[in-house]
PDB file of N, CA and C in Angstrom:
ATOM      1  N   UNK A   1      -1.862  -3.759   7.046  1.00  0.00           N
ATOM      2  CA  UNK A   1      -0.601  -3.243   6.588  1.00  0.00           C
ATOM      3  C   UNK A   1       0.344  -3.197   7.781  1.00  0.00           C
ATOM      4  N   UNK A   2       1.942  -3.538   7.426  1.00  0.00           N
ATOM      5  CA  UNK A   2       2.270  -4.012   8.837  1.00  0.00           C
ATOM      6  C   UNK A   2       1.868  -4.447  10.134  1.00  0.00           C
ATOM      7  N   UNK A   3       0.865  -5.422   9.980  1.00  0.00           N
ATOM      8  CA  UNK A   3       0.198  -5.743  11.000  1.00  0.00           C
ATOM      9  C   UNK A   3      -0.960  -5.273  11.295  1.00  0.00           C
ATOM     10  N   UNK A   4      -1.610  -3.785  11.060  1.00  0.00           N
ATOM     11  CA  UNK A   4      -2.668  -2.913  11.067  1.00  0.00           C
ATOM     12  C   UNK A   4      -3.578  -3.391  10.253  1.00  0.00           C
ATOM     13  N   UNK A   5      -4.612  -3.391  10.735  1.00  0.00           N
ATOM     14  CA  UNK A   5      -5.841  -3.426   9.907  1.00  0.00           C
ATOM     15  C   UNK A   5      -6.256  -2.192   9.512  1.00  0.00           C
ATOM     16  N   UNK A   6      -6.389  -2.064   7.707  1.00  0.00           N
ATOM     17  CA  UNK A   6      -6.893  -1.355   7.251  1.00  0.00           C
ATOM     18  C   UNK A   6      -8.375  -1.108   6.607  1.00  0.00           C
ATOM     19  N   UNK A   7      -9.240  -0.455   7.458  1.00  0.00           N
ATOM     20  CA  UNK A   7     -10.733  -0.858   7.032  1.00  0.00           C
ATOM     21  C   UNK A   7     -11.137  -0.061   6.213  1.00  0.00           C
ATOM     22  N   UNK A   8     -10.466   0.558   5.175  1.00  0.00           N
ATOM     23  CA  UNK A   8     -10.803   0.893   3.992  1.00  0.00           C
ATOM     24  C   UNK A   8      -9.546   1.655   2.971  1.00  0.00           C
ATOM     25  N   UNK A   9     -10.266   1.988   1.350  1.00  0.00           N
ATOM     26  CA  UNK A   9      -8.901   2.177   0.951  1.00  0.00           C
ATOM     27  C   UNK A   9      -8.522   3.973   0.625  1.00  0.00           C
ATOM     28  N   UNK A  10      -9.242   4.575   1.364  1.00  0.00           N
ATOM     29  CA  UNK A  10      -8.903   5.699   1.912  1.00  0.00           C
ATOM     30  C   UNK A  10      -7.733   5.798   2.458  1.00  0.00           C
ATOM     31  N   UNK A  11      -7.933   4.892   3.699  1.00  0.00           N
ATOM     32  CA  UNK A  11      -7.307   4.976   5.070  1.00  0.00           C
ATOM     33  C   UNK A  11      -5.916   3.917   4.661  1.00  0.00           C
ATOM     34  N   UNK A  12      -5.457   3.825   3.639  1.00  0.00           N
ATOM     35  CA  UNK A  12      -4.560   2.460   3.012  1.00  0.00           C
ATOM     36  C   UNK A  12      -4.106   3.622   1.942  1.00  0.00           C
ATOM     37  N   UNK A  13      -4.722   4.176   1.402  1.00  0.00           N
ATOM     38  CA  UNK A  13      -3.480   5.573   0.353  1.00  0.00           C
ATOM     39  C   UNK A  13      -3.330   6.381   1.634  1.00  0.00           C
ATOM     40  N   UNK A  14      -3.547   6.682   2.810  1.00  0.00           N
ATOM     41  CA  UNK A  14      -3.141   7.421   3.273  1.00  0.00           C
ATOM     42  C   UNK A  14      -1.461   7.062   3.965  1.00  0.00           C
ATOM     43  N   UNK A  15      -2.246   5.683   4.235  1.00  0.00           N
ATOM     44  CA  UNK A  15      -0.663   5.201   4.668  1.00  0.00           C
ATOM     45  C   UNK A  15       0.367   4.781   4.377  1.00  0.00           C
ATOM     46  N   UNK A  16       0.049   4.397   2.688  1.00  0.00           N
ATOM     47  CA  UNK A  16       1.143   4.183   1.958  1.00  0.00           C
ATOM     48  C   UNK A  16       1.710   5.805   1.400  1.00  0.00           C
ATOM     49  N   UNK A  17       0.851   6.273   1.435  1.00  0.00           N
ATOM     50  CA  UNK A  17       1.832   8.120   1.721  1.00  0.00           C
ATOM     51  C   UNK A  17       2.688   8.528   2.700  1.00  0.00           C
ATOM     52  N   UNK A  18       2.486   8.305   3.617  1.00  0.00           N
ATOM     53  CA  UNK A  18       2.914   8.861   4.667  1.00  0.00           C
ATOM     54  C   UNK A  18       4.671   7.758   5.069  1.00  0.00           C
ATOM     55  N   UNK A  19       4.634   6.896   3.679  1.00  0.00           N
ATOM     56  CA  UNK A  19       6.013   5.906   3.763  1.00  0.00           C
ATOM     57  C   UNK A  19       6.951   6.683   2.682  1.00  0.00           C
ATOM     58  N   UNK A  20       8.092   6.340   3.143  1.00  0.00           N
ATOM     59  CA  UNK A  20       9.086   7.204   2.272  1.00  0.00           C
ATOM     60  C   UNK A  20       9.235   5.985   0.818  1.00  0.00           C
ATOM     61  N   UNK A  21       9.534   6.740  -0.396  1.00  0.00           N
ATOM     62  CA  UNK A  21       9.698   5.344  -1.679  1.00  0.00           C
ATOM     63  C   UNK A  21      11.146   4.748  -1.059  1.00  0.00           C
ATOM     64  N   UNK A  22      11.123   3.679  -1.688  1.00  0.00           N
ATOM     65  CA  UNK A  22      12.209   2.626  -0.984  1.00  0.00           C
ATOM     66  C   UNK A  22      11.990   1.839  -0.301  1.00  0.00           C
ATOM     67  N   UNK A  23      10.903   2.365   0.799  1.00  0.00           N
ATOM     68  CA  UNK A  23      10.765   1.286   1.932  1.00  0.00           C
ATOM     69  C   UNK A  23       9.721   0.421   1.940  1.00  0.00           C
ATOM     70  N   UNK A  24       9.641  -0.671   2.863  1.00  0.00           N
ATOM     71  CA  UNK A  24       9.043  -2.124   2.780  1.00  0.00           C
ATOM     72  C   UNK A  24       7.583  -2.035   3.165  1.00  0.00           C
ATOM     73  N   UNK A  25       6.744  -2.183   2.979  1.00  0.00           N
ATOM     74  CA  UNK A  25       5.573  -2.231   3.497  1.00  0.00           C
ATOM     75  C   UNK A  25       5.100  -3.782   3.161  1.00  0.00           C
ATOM     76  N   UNK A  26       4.676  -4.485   4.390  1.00  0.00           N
ATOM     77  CA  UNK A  26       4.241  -6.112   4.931  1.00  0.00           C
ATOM     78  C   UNK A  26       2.182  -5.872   4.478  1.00  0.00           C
ATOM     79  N   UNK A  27       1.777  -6.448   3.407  1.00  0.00           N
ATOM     80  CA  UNK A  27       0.351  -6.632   3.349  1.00  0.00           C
ATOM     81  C   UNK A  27      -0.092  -8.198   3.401  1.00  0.00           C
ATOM     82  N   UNK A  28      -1.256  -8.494   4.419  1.00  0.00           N
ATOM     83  CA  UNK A  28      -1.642  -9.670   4.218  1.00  0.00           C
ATOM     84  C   UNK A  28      -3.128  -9.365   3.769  1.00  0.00           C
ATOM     85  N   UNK A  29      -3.084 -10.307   3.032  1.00  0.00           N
ATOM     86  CA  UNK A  29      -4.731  -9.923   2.049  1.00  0.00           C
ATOM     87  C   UNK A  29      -5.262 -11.355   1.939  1.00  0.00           C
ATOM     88  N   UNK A  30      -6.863 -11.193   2.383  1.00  0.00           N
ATOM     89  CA  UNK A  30      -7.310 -12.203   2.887  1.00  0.00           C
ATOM     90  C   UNK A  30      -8.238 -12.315   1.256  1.00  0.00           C
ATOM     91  N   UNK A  31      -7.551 -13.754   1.028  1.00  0.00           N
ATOM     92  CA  UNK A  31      -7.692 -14.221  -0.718  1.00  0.00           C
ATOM     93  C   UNK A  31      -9.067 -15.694  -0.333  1.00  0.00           C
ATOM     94  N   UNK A  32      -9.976 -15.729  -0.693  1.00  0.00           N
ATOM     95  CA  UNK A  32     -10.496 -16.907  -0.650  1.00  0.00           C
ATOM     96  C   UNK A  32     -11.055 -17.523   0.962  1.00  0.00           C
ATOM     97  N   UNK A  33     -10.576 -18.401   1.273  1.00  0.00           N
ATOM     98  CA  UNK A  33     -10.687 -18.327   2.800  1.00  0.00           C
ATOM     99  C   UNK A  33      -9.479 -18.528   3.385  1.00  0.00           C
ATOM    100  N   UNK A  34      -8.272 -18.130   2.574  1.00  0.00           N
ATOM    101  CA  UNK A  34      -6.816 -18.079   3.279  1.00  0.00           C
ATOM    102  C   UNK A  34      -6.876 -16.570   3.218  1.00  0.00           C
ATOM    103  N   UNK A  35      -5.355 -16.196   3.433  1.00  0.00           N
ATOM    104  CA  UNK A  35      -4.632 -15.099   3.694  1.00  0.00           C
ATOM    105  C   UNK A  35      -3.002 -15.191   2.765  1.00  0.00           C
ATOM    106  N   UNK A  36      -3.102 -14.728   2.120  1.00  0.00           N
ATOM    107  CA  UNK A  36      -1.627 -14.041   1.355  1.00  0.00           C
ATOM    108  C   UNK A  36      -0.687 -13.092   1.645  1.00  0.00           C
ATOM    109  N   UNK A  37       0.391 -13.335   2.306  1.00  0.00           N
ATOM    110  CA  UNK A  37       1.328 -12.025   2.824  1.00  0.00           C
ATOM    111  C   UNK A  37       2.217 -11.613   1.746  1.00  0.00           C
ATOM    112  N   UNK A  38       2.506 -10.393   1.555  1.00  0.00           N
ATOM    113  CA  UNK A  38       3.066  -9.284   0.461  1.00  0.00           C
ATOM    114  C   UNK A  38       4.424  -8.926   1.117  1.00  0.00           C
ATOM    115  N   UNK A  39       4.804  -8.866   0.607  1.00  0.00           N
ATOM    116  CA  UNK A  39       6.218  -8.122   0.924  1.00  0.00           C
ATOM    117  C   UNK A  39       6.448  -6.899  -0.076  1.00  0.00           C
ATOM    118  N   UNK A  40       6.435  -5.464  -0.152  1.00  0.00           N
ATOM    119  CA  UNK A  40       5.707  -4.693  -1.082  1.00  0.00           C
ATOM    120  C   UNK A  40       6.845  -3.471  -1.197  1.00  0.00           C
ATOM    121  N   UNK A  41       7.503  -3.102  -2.049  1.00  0.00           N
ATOM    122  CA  UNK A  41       8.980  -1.932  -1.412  1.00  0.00           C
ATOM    123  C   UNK A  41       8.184  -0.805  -2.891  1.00  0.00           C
ATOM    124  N   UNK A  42       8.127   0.423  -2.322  1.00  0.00           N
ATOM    125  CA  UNK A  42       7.010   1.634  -2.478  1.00  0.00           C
ATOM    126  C   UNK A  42       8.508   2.375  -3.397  1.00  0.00           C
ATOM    127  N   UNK A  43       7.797   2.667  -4.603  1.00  0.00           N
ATOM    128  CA  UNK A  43       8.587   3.392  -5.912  1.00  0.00           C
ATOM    129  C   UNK A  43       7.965   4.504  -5.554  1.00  0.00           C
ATOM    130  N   UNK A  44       8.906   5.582  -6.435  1.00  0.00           N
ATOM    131  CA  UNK A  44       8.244   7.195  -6.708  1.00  0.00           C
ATOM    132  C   UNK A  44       7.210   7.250  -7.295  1.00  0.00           C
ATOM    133  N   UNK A  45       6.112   8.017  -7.171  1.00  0.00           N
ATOM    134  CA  UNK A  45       5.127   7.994  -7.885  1.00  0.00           C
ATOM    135  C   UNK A  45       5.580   8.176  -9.134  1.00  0.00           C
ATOM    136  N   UNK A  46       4.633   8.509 -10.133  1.00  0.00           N
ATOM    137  CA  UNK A  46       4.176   8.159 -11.860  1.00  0.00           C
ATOM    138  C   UNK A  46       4.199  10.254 -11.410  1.00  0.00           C
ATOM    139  N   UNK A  47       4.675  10.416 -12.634  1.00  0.00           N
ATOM    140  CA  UNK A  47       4.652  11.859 -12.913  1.00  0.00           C
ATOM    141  C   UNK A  47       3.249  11.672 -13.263  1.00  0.00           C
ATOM    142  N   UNK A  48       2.140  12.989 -12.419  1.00  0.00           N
ATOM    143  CA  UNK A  48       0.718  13.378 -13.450  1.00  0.00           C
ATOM    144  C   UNK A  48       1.241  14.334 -14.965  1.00  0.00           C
ATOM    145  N   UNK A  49       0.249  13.799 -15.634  1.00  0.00           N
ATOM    146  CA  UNK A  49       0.062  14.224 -17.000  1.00  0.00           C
ATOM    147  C   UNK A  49      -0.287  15.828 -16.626  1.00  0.00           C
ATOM    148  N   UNK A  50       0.525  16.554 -17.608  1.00  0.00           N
ATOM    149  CA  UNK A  50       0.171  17.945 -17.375  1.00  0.00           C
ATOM    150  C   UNK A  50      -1.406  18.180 -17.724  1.00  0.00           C
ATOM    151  N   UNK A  51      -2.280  18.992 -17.216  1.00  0.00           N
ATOM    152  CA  UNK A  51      -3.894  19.483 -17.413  1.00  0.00           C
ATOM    153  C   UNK A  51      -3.731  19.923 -19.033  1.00  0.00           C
ATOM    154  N   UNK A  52      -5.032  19.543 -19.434  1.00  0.00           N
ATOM    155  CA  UNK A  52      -5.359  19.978 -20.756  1.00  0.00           C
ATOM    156  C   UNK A  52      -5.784  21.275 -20.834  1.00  0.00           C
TER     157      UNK A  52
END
């Protein structure tokens, strides 16, 4: 993620938290035996469903 390697997806919600919504986040995701780069711009979360 921007360049960072993220070695798990713990550590990958943490950092797409810690980005304000609006802004760009760069993912390259290694597809097959290439690599795919993302260009990725972070919305407001999804309202949670109120508890039953």
């Amino acid at each position: 993620m921007d360049g960072n390697l993220v070695p798990d997806a713990r550590v990958a919600v943490a950092a797409v938290r810690s980005r304000r919504p609006g802004s760009t986040i760069v993912l390259t995701v290694g597809r097959g035996s290439g690599r795919l780069r993302l260009s990725v711009r972070l919305a407001t979360g999804l309202p949670r469903p109120a508890p039953r």
